[in-house]
C-alpha atoms as a PDB file:
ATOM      1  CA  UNK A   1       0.000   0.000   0.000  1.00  0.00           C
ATOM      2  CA  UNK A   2       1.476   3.204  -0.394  1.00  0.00           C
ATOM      3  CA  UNK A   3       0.241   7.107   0.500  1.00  0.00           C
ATOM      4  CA  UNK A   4      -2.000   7.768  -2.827  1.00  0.00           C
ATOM      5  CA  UNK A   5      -2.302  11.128  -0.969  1.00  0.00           C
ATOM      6  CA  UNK A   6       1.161  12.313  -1.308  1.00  0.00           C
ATOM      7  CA  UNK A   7       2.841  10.588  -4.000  1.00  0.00           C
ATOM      8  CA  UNK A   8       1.160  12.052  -6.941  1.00  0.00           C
ATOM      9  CA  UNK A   9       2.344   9.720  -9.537  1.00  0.00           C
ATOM     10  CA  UNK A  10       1.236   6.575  -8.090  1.00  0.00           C
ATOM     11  CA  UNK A  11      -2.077   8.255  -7.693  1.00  0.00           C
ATOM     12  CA  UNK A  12      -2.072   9.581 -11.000  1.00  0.00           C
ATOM     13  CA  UNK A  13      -1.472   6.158 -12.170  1.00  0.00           C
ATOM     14  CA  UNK A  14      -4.426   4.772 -10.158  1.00  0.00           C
ATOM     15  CA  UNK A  15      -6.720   7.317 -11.705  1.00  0.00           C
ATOM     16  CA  UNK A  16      -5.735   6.238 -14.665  1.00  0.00           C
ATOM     17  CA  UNK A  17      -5.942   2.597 -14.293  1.00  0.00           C
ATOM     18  CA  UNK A  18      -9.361   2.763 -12.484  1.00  0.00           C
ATOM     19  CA  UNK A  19     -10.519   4.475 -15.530  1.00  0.00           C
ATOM     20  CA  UNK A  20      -9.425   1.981 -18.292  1.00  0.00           C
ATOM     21  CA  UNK A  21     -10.771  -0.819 -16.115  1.00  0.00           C
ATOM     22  CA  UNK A  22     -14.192   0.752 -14.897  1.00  0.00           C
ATOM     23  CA  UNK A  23     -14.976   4.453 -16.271  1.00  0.00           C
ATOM     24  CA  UNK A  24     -14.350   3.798 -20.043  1.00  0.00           C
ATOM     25  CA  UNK A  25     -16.209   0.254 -20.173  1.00  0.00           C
ATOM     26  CA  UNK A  26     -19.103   1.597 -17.855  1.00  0.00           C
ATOM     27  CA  UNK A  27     -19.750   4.816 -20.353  1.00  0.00           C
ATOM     28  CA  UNK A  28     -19.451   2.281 -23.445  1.00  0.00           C
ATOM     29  CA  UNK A  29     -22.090   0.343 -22.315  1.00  0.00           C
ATOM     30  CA  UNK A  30     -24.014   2.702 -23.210  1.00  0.00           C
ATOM     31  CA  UNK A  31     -21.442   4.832 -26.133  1.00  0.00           C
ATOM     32  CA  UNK A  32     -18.784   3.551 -28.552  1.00  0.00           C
ATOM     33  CA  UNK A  33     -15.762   5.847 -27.578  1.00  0.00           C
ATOM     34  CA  UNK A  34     -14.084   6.413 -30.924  1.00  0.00           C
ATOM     35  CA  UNK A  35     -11.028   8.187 -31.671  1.00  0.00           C
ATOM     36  CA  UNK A  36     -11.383  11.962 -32.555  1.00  0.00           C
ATOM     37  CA  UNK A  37     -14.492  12.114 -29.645  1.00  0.00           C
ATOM     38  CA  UNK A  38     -14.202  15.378 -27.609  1.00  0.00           C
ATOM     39  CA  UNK A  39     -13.865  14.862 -23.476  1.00  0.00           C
ATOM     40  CA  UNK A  40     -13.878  17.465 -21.217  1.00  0.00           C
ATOM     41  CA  UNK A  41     -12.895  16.278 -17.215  1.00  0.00           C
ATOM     42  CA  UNK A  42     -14.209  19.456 -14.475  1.00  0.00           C
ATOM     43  CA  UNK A  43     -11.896  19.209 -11.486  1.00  0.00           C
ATOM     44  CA  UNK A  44      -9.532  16.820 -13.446  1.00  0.00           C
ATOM     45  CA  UNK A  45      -6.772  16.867 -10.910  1.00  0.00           C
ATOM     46  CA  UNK A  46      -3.561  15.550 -12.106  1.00  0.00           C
ATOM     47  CA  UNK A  47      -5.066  13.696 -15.363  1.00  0.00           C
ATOM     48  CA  UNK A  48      -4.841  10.435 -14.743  1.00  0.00           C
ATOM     49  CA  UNK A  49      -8.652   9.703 -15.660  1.00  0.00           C
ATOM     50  CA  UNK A  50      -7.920  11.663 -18.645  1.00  0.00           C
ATOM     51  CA  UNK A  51      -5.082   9.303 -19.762  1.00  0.00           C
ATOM     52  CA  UNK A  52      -7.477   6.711 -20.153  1.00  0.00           C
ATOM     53  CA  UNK A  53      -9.390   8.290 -22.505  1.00  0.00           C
ATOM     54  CA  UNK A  54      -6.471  10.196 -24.517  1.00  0.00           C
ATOM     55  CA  UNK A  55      -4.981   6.677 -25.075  1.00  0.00           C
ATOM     56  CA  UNK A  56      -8.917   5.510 -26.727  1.00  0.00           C
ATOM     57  CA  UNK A  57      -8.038   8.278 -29.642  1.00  0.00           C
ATOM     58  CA  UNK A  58     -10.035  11.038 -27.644  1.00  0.00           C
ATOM     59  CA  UNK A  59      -9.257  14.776 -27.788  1.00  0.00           C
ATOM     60  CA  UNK A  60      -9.307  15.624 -24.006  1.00  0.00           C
ATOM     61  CA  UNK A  61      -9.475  18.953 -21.980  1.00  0.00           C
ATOM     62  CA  UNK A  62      -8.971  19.104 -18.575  1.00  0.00           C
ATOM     63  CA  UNK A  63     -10.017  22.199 -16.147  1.00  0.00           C
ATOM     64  CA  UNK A  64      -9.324  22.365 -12.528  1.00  0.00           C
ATOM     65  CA  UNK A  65      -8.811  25.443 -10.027  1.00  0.00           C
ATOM     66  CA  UNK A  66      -5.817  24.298  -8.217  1.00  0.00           C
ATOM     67  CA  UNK A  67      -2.973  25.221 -10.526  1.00  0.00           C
ATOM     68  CA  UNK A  68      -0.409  23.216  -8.581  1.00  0.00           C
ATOM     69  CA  UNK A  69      -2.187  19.757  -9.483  1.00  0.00           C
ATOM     70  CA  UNK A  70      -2.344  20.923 -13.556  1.00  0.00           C
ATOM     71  CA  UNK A  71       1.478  21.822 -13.066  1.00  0.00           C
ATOM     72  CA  UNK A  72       2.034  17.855 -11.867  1.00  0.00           C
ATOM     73  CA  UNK A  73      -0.533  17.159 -14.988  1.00  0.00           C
ATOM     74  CA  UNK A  74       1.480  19.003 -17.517  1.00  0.00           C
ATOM     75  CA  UNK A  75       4.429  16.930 -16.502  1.00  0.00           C
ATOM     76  CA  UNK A  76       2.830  13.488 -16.524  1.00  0.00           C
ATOM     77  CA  UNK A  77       1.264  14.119 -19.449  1.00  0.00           C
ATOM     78  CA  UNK A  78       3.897  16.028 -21.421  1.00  0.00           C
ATOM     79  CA  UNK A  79       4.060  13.664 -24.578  1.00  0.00           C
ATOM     80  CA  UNK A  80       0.179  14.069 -24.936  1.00  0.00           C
ATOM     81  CA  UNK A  81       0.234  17.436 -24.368  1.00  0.00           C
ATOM     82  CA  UNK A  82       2.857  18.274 -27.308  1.00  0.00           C
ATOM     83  CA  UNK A  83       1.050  16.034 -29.645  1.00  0.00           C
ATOM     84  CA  UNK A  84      -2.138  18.279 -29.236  1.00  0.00           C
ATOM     85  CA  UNK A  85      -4.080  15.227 -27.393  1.00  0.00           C
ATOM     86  CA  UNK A  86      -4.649  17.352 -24.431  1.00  0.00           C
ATOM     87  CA  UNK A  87      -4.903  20.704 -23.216  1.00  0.00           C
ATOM     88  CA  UNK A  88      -5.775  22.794 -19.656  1.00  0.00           C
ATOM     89  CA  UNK A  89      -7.342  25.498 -18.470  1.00  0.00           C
ATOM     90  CA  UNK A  90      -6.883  26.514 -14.917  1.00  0.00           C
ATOM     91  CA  UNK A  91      -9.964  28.578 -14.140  1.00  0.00           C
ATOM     92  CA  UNK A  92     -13.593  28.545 -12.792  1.00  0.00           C
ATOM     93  CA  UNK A  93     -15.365  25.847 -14.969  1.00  0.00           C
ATOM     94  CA  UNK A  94     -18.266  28.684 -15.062  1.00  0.00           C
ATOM     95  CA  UNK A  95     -15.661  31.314 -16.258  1.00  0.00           C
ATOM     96  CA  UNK A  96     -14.076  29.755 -18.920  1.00  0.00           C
ATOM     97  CA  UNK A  97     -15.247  30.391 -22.582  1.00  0.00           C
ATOM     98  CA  UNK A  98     -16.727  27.444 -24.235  1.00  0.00           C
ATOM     99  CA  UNK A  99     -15.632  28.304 -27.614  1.00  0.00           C
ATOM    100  CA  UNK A 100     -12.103  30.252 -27.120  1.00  0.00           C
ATOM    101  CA  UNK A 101     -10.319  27.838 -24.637  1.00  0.00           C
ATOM    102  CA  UNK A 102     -12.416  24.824 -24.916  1.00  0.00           C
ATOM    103  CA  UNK A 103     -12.655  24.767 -28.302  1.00  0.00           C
ATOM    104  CA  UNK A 104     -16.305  23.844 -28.869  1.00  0.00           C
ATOM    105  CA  UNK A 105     -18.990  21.567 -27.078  1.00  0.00           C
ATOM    106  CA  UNK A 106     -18.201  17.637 -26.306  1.00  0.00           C
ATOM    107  CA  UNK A 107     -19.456  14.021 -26.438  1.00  0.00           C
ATOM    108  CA  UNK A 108     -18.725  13.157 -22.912  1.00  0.00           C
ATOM    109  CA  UNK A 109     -17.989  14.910 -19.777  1.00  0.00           C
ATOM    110  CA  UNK A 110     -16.557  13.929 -16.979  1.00  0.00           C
ATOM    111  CA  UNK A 111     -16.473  14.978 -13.248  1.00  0.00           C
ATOM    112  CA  UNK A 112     -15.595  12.026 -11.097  1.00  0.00           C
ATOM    113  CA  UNK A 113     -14.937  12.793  -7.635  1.00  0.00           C
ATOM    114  CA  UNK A 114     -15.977  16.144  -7.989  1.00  0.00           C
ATOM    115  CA  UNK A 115     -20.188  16.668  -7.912  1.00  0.00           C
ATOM    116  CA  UNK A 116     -20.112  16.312  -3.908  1.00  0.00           C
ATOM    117  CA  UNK A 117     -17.490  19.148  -3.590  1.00  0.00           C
ATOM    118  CA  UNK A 118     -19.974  21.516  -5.564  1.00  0.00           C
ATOM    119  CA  UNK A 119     -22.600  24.065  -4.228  1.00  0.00           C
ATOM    120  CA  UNK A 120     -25.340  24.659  -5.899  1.00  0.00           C
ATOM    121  CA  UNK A 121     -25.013  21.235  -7.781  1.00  0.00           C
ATOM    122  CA  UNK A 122     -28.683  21.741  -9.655  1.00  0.00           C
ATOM    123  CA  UNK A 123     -27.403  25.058 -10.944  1.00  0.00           C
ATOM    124  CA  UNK A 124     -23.994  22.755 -12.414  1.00  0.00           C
ATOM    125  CA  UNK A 125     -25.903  19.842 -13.698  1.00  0.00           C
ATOM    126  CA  UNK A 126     -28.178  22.525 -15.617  1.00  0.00           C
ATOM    127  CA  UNK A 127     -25.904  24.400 -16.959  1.00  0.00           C
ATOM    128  CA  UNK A 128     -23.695  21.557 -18.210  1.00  0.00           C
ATOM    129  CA  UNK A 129     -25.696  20.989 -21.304  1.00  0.00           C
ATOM    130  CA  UNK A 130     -24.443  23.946 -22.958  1.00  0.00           C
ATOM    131  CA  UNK A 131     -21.149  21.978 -23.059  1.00  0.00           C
ATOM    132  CA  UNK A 132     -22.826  19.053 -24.780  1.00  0.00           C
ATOM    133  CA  UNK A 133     -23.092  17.858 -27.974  1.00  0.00           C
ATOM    134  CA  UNK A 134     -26.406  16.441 -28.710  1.00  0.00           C
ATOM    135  CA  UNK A 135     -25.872  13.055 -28.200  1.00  0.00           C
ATOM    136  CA  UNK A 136     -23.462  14.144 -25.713  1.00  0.00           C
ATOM    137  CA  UNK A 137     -22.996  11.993 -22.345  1.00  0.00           C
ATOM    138  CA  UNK A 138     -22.049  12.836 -18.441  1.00  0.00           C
ATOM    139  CA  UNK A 139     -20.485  10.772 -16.463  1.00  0.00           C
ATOM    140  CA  UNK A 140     -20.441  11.031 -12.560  1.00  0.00           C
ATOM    141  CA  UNK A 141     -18.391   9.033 -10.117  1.00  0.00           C
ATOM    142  CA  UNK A 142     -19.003   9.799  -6.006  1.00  0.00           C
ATOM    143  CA  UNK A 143     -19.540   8.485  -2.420  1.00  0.00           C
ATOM    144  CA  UNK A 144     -23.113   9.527  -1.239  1.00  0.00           C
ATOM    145  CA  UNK A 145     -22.954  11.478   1.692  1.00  0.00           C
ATOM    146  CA  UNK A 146     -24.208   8.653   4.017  1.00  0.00           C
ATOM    147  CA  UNK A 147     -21.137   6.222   3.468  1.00  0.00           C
ATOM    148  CA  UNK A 148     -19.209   5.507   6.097  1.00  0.00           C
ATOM    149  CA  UNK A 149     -16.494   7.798   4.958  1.00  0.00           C
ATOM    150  CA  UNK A 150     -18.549  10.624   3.007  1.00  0.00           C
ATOM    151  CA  UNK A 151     -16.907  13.368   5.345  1.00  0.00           C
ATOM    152  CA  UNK A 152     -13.481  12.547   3.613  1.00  0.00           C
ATOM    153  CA  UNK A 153     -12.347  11.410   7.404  1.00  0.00           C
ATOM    154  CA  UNK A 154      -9.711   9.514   5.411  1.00  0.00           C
ATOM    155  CA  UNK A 155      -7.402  12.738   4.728  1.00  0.00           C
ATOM    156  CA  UNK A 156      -7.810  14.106   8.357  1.00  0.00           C
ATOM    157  CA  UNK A 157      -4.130  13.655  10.057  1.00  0.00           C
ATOM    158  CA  UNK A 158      -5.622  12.585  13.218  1.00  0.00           C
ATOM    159  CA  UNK A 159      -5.019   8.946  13.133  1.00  0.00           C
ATOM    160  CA  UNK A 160      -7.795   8.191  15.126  1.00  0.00           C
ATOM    161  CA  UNK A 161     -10.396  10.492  12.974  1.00  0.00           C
ATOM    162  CA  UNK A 162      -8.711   9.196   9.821  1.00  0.00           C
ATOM    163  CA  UNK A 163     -10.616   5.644  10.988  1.00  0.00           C
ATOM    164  CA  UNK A 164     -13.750   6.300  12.555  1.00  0.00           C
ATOM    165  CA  UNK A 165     -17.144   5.938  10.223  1.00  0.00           C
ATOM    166  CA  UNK A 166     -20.163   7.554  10.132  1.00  0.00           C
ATOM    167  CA  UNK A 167     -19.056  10.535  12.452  1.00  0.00           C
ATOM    168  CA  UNK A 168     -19.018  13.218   9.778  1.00  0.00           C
ATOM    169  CA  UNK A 169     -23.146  12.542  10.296  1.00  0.00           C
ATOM    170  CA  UNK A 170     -23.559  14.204  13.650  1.00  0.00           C
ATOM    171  CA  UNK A 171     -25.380  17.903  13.653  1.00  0.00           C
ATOM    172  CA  UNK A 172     -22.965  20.266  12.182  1.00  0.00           C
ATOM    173  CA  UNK A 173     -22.329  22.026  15.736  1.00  0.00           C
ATOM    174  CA  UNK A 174     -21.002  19.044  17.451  1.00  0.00           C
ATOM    175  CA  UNK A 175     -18.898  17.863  14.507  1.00  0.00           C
ATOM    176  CA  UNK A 176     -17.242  21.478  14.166  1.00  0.00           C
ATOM    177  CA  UNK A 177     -16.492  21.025  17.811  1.00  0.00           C
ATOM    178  CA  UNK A 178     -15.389  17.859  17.326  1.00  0.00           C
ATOM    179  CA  UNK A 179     -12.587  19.132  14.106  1.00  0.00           C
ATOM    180  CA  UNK A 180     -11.456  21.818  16.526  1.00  0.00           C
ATOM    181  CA  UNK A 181     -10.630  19.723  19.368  1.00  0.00           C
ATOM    182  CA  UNK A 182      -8.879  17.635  17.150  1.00  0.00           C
ATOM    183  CA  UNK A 183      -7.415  20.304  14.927  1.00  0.00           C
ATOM    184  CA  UNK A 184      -8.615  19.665  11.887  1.00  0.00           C
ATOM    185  CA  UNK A 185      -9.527  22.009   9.068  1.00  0.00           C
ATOM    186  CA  UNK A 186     -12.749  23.028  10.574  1.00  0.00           C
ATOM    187  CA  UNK A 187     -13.591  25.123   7.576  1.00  0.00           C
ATOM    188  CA  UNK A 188     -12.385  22.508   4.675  1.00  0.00           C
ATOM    189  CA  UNK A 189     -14.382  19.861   6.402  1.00  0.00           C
ATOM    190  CA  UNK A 190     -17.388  21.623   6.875  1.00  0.00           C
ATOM    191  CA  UNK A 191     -17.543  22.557   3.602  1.00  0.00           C
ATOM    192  CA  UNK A 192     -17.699  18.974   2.228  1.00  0.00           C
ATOM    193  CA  UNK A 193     -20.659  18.124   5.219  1.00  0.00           C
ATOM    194  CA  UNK A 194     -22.279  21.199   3.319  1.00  0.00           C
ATOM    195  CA  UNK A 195     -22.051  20.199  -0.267  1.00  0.00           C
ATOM    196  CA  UNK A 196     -22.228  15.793   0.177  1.00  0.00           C
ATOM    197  CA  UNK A 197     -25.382  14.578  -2.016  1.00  0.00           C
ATOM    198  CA  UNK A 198     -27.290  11.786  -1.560  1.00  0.00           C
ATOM    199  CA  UNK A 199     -28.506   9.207  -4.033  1.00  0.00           C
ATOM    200  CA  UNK A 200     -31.813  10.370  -4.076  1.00  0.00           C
ATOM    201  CA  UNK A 201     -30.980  13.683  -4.204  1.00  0.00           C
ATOM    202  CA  UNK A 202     -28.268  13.262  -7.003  1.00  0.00           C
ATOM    203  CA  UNK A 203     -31.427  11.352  -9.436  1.00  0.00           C
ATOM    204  CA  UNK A 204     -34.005  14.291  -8.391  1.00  0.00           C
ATOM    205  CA  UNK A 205     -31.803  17.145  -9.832  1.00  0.00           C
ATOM    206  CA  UNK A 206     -31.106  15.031 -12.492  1.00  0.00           C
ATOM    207  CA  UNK A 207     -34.606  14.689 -13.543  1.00  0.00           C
ATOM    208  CA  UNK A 208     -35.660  18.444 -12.714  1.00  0.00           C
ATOM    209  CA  UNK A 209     -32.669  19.484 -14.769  1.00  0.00           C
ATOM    210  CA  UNK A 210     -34.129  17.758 -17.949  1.00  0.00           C
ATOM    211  CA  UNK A 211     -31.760  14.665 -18.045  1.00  0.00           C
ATOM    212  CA  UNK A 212     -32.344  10.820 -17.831  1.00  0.00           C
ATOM    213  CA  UNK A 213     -30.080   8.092 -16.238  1.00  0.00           C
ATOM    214  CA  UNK A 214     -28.701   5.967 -19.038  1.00  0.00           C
ATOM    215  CA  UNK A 215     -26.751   3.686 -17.109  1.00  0.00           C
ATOM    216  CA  UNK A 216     -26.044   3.245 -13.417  1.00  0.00           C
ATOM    217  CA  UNK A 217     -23.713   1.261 -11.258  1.00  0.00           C
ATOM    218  CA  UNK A 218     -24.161   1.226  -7.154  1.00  0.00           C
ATOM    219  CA  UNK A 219     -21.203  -0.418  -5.291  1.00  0.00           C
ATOM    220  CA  UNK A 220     -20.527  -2.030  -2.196  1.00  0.00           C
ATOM    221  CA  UNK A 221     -16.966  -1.541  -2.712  1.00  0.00           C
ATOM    222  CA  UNK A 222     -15.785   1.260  -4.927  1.00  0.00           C
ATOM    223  CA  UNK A 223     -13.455   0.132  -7.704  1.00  0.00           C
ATOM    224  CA  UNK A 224     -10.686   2.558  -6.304  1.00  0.00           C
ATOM    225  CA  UNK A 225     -10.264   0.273  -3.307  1.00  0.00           C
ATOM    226  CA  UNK A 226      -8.437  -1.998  -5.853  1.00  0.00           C
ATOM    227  CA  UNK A 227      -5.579   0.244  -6.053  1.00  0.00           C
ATOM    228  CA  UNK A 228      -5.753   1.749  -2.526  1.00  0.00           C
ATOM    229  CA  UNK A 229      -6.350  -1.125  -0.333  1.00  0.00           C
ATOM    230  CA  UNK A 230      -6.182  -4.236  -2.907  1.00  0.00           C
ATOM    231  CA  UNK A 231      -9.867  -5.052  -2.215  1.00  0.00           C
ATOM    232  CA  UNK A 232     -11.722  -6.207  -5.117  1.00  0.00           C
ATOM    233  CA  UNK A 233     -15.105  -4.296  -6.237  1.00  0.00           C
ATOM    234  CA  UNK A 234     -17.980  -5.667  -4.993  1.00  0.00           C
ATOM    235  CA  UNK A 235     -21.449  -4.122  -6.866  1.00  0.00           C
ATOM    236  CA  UNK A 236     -24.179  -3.013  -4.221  1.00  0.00           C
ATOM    237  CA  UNK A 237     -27.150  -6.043  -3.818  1.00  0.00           C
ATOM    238  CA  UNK A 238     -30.006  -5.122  -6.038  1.00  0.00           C
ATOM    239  CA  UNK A 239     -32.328  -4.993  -3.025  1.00  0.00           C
ATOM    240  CA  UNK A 240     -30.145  -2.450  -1.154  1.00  0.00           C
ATOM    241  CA  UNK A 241     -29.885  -0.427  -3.708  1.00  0.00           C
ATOM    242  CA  UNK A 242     -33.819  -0.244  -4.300  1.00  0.00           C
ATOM    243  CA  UNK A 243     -34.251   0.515  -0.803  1.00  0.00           C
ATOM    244  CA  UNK A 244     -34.329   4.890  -0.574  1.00  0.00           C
ATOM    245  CA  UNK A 245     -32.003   6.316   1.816  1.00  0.00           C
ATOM    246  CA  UNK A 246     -30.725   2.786   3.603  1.00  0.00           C
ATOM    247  CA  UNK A 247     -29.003   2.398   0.341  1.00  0.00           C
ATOM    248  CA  UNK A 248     -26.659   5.852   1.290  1.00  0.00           C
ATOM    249  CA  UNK A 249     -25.099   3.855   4.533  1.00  0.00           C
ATOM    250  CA  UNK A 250     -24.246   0.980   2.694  1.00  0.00           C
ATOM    251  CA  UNK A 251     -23.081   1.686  -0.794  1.00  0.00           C
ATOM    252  CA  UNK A 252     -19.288   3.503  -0.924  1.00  0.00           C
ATOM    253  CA  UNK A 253     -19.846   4.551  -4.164  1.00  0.00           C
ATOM    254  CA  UNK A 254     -21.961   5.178  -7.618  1.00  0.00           C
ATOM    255  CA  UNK A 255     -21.603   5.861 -11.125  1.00  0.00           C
ATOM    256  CA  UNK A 256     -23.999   7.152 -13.225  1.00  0.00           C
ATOM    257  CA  UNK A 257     -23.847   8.308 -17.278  1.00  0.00           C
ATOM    258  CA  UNK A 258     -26.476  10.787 -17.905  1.00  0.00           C
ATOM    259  CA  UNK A 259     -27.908  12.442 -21.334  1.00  0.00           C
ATOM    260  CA  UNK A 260     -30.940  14.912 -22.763  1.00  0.00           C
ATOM    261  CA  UNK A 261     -33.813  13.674 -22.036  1.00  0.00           C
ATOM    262  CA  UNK A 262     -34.285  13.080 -25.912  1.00  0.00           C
ATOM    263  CA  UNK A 263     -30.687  11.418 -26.777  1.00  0.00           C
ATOM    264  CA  UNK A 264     -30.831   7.964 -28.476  1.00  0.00           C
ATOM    265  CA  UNK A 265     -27.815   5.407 -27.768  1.00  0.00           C
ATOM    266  CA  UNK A 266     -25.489   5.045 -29.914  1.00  0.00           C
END
């Protein structure tokens, strides 16, 4: 096992491996991914889901707003970069200009890891289609909120925080009080307790916004633990996954691929 946390190449590698193995044959259930496709990642860290699809033939863009993780991205992905596979923009995904730096709309976004860091994720989701190309497809990887580590306890540096489930769930007043004594980043941690999205939530915006769920995977164990912990991925039991709310506690993480409400497979 090592620290995916600090050393960013391993976990670049991971990303990138998770993707080839899971992301890429869960959206072409649904999509052929052909070479020449358009990709766009939002808060694509270091790249390394990216290099999965750069390596299918894709034209990829990636835009994140911490500048230090697209400097590590520029370097890992240096060959792709000069052979006009790839390109980043460092900036406020609402900022950016669709046509000037990304270069047109796209077949399949990406934000994995990403939605349950968001506020004002209907406002996101809606406005996301004006990035799409008609029979353009969104992919969505995250932990809902109720998992036993939604809070992102993992990254605290209190050993004994780092371990303990389900405590990022207690009222917001006696988990801040709970960071401080502890010396966590109160405000960082909070932040994520405010923006974490449920299941349920996640499928009502997409319906409000005008989407539909094209394809859907709930797991028991997410397909990252393969790389971080060398557990194998276990998908979530039909039953709990049927089951409203329960299925939050229980399932570590979900992917969905979402389109216009009108878009045919392809």
């Amino acid at each position: 096992m090592f620290d995916f946390h600090t050393d960013k190449k391993r976990y670049f590698e991971m990303q990138a491996q998770n993707a080839r193995s899971y992301i890429v044959p869960f959206v072409e259930k649904h999509m052929t991914i052909i070479p020449g496709m358009r990709v766009l990642e939002i808060g694509c860290a270091e790249a390394g889901v990216l290099k999965a699809f750069t390596e299918k033939g894709c034209i990829t863009v990636g835009v994140e707003l911490d500048e230090p993780r697209l400097v590590l991205a520029r370097e890992f992905m240096n060959d792709e970069l000069e052979q006009g596979k790839i390109s980043f923009v460092s900036k406020d995904i609402y900022k950016v200009d669709v046509e000037r730096e990304l270069k047109g709309r796209f077949d399949i976004i990406i934000l994995k890891d990403v939605i349950e860091h968001i506020h004002n994720q209907e406002k996101l989701i809606g406005w996301m289609k004006g990035l799409l190309n008609p029979a353009g497809v969104i992919f969505f990887g995250f932990p809902p909120w109720q998992m036993p580590f939604g809070g992102h306890q993992q990254v605290m540096t209190n050993k004994l925080l780092s371990k303990l489930p389900y405590f990022h769930l207690l009222p917001m007043a006696a988990y801040k009080g709970l960071l401080k004594f502890f010396k966590q980043d109160v405000a960082s941690f909070a932040e994520i307790k405010e923006t974490g999205i449920s299941i349920e939530r996640f499928e009502k915006i997409v319906a409000t916004t005008g989407y539909k769920v094209v394809n859907k995977t709930h797991y028991f164990l997410n397909p990252i633990y393969t790389y971080k912990f060398g557990w194998k991925p276990l998908h979530q039991l039909g039953l709990v996954s049927a089951i409203p709310v329960v299925r939050n506690y229980l399932t570590t993480c979900v992917y969905y691929l979402i389109a216009g409400a009108d878009t045919q497979s392809r």
